[in-house]
PDB file of N, CA and C in Angstrom:
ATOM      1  N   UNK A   1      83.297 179.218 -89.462  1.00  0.00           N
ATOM      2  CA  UNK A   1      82.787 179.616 -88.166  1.00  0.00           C
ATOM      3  C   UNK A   1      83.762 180.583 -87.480  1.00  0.00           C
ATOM      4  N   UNK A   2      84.676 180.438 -87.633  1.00  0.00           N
ATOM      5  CA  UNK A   2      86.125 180.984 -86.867  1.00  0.00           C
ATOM      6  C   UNK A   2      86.045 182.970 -87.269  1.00  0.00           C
ATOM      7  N   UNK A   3      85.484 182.807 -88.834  1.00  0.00           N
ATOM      8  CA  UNK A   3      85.777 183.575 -89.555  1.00  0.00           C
ATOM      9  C   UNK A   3      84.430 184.776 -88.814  1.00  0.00           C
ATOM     10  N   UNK A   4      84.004 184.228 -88.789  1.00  0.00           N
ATOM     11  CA  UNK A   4      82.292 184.802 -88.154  1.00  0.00           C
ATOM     12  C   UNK A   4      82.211 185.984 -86.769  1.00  0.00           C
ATOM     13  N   UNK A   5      83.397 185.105 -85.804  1.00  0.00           N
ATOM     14  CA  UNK A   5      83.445 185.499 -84.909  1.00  0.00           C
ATOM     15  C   UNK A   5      83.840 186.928 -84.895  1.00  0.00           C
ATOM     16  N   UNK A   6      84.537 187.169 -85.829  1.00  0.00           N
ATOM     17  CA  UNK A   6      84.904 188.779 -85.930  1.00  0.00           C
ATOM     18  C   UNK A   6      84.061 189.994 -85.760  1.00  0.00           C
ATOM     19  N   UNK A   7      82.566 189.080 -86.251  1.00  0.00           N
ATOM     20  CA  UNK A   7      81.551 190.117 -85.749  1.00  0.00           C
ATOM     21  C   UNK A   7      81.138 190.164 -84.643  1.00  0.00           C
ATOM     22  N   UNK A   8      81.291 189.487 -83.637  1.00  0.00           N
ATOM     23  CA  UNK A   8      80.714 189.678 -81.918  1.00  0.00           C
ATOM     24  C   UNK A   8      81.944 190.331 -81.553  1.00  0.00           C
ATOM     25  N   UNK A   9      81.825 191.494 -81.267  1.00  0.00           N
ATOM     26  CA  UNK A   9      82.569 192.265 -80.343  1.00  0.00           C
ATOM     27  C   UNK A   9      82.440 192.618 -79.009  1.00  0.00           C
ATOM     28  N   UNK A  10      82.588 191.421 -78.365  1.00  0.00           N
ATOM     29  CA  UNK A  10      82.641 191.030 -77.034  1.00  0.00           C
ATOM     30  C   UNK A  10      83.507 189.712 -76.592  1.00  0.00           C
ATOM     31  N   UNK A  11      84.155 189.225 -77.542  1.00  0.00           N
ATOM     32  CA  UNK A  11      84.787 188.441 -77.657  1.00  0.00           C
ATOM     33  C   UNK A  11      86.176 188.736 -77.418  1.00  0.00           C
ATOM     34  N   UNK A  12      86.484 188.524 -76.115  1.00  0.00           N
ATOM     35  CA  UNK A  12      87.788 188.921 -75.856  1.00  0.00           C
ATOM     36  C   UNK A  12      88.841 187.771 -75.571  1.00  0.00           C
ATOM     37  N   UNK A  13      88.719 186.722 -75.356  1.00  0.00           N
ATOM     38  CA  UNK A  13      89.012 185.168 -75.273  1.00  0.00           C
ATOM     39  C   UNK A  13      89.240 184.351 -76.089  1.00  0.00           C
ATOM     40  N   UNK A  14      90.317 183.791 -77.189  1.00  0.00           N
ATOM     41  CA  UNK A  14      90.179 183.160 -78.131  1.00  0.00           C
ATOM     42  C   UNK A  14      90.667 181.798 -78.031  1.00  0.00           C
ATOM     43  N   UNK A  15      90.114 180.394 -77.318  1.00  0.00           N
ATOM     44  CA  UNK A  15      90.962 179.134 -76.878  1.00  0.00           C
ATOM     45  C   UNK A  15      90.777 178.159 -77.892  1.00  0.00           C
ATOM     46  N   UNK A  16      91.914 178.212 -78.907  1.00  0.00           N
ATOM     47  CA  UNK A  16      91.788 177.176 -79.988  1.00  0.00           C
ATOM     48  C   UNK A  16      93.120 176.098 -79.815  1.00  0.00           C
ATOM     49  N   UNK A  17      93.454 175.832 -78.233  1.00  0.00           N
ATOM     50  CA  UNK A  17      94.460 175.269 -77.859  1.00  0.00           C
ATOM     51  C   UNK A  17      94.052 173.401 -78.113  1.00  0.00           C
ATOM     52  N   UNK A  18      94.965 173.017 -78.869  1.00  0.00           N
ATOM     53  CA  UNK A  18      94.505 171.585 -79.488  1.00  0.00           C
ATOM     54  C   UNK A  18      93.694 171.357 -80.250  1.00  0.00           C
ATOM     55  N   UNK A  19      93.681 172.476 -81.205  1.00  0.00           N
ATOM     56  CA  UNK A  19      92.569 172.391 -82.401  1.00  0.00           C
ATOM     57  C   UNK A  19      93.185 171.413 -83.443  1.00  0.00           C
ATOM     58  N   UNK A  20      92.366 170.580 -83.457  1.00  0.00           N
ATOM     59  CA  UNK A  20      92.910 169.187 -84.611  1.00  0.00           C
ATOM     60  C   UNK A  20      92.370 169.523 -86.056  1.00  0.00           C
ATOM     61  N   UNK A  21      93.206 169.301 -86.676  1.00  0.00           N
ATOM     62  CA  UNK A  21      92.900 169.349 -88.054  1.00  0.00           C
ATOM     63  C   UNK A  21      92.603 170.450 -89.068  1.00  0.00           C
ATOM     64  N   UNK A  22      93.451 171.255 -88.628  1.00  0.00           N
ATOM     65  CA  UNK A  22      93.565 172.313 -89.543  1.00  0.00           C
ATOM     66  C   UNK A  22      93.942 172.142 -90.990  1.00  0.00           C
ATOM     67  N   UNK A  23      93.209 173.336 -91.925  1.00  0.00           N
ATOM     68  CA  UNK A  23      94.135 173.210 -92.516  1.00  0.00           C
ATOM     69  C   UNK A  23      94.414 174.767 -93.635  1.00  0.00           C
ATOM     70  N   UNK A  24      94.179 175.422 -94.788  1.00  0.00           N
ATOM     71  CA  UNK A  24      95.086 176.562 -95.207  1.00  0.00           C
ATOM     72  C   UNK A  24      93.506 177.321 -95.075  1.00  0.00           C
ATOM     73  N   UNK A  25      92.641 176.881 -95.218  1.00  0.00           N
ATOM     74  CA  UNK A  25      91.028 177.904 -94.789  1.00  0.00           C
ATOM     75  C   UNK A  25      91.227 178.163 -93.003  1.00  0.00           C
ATOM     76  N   UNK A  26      91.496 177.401 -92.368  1.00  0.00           N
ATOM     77  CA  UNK A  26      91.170 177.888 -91.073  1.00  0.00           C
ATOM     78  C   UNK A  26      92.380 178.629 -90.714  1.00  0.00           C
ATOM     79  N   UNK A  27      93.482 178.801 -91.483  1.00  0.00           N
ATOM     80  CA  UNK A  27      94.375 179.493 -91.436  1.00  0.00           C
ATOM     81  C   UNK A  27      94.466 181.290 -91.422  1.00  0.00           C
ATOM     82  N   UNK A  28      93.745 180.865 -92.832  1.00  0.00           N
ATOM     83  CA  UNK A  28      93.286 182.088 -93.301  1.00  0.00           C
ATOM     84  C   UNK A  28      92.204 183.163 -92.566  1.00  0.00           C
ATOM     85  N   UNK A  29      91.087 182.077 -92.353  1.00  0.00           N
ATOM     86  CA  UNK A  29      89.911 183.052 -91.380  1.00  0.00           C
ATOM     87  C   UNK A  29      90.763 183.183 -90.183  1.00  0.00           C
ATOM     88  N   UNK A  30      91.361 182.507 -89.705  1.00  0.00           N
ATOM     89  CA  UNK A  30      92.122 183.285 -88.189  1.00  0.00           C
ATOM     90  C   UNK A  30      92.966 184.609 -88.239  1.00  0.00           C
ATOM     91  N   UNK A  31      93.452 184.412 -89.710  1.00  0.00           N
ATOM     92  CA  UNK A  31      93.923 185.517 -90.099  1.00  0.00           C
ATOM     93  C   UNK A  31      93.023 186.497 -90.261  1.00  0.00           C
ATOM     94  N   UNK A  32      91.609 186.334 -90.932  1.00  0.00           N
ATOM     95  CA  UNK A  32      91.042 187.468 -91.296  1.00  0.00           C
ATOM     96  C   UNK A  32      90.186 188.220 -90.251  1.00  0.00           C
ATOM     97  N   UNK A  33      89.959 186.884 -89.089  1.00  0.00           N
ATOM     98  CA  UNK A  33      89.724 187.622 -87.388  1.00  0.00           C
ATOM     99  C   UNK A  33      90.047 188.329 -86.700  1.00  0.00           C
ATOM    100  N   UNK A  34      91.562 188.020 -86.402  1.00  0.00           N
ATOM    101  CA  UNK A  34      92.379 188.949 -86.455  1.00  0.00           C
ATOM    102  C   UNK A  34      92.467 190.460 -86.761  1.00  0.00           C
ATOM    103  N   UNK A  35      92.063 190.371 -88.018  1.00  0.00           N
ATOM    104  CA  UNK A  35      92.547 191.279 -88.498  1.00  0.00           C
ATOM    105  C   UNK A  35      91.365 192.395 -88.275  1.00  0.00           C
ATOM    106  N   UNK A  36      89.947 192.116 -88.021  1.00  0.00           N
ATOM    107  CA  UNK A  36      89.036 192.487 -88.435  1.00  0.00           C
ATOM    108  C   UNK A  36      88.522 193.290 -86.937  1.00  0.00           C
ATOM    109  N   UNK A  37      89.021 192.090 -86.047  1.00  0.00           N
ATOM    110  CA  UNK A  37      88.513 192.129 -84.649  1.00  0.00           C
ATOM    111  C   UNK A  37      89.742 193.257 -83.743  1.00  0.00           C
ATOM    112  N   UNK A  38      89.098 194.023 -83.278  1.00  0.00           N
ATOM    113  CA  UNK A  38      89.475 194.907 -82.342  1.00  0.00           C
ATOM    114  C   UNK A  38      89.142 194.002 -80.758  1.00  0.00           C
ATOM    115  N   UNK A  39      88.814 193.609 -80.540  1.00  0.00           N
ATOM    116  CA  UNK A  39      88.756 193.433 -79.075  1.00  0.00           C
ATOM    117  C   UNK A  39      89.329 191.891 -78.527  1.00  0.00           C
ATOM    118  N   UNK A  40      89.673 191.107 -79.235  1.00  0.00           N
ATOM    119  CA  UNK A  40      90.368 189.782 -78.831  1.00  0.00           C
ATOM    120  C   UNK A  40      91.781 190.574 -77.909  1.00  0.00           C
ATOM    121  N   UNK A  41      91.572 189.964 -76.957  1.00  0.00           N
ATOM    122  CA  UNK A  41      93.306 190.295 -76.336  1.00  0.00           C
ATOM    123  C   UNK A  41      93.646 189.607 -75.893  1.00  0.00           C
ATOM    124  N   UNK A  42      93.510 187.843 -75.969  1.00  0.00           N
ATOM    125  CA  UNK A  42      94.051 186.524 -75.525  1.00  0.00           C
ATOM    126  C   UNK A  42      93.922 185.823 -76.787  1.00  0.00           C
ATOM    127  N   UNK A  43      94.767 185.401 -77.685  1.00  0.00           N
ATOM    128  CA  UNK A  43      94.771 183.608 -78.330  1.00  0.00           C
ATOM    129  C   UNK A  43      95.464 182.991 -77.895  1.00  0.00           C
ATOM    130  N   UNK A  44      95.097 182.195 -77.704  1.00  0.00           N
ATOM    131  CA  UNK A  44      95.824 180.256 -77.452  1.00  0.00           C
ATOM    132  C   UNK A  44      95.702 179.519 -78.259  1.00  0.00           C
ATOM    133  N   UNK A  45      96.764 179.601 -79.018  1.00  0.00           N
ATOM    134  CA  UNK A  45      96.827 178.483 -80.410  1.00  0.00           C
ATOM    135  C   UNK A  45      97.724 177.380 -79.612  1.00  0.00           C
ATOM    136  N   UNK A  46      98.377 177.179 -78.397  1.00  0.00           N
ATOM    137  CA  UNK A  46      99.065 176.306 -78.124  1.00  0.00           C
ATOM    138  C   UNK A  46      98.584 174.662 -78.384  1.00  0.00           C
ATOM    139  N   UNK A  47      99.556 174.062 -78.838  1.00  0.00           N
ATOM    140  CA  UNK A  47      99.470 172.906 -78.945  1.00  0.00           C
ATOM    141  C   UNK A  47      98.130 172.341 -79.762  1.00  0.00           C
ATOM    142  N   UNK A  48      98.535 173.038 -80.806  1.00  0.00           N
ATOM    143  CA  UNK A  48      97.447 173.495 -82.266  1.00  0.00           C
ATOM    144  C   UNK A  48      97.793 173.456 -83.504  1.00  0.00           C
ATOM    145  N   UNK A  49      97.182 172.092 -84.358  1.00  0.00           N
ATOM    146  CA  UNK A  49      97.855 171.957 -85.546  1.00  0.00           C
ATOM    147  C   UNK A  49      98.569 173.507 -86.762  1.00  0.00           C
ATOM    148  N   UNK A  50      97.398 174.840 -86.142  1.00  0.00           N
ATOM    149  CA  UNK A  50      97.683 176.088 -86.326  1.00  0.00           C
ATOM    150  C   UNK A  50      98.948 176.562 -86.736  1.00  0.00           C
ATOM    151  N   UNK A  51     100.022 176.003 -85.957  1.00  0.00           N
ATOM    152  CA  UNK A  51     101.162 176.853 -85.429  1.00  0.00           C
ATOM    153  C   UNK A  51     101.895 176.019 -86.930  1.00  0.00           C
ATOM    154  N   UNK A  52     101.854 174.993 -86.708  1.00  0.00           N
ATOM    155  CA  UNK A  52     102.301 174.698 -87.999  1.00  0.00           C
ATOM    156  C   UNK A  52     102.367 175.331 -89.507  1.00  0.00           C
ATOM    157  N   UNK A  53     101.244 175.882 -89.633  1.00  0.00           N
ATOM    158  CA  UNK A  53     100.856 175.795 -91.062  1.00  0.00           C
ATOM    159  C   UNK A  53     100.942 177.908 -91.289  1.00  0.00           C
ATOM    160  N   UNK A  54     101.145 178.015 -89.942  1.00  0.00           N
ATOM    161  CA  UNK A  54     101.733 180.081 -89.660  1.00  0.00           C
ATOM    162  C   UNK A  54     102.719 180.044 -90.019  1.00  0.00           C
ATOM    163  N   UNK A  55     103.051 180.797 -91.556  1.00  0.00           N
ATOM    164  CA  UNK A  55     104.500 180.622 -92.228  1.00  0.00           C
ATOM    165  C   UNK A  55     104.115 182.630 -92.670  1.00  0.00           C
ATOM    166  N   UNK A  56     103.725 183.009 -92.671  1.00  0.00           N
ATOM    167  CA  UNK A  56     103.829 184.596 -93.443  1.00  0.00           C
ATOM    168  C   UNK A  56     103.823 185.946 -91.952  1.00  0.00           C
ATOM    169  N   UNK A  57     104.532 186.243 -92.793  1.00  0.00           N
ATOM    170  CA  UNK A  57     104.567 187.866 -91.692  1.00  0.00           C
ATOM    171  C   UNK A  57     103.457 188.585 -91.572  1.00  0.00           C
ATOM    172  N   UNK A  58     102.451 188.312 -92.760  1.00  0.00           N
ATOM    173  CA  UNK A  58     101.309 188.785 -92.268  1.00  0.00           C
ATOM    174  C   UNK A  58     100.741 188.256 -91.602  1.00  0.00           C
ATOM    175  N   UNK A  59     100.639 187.188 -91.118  1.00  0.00           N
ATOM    176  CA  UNK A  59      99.925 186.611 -89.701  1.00  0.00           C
ATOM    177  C   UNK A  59     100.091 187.334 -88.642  1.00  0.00           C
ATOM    178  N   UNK A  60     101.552 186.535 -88.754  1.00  0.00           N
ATOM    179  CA  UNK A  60     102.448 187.404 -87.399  1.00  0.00           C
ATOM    180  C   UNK A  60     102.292 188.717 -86.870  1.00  0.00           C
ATOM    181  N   UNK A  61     102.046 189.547 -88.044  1.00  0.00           N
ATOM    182  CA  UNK A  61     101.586 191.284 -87.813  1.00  0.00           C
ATOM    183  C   UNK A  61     100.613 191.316 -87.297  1.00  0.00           C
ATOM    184  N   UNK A  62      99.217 190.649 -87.854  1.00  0.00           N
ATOM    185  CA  UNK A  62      97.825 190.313 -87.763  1.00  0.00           C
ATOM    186  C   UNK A  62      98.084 190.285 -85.733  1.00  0.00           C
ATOM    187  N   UNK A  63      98.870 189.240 -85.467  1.00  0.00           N
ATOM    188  CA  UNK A  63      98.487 188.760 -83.831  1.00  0.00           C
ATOM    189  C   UNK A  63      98.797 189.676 -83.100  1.00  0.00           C
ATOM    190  N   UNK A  64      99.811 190.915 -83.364  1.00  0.00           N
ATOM    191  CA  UNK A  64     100.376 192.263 -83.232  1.00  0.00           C
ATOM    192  C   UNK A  64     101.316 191.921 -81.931  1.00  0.00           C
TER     193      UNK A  64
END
């Protein structure tokens, strides 16, 4: 679902603050949202199993 969102481009808001239960797929599509999506200019991964499992520089680049 996460992964999906990349196609509504109106989506400028991203609140995945206390998202339980992640795990290396929802990692990935956040990554590939990211990457895809031009118009997000807020995430809130705070206090999000997320932050954990963000180990590569390409993420990190991805969030810019």
């Amino acid at each position: 679902m996460i992964y999906n969102l990349a196609f509504s481009p109106k989506i400028r808001v991203l609140d995945l603050n206390g998202m339980q239960g992640t795990n290396s797929n929802t990692v990935e599509a956040l990554y590939k949202l990211l990457n895809i999506s031009g118009s997000i200019e807020h995430l809130d991964i705070s206090e999000s199993q997320v932050l954990s499992q963000i180990a590569s520089l390409e993420f990190m680049k991805s969030i810019g």
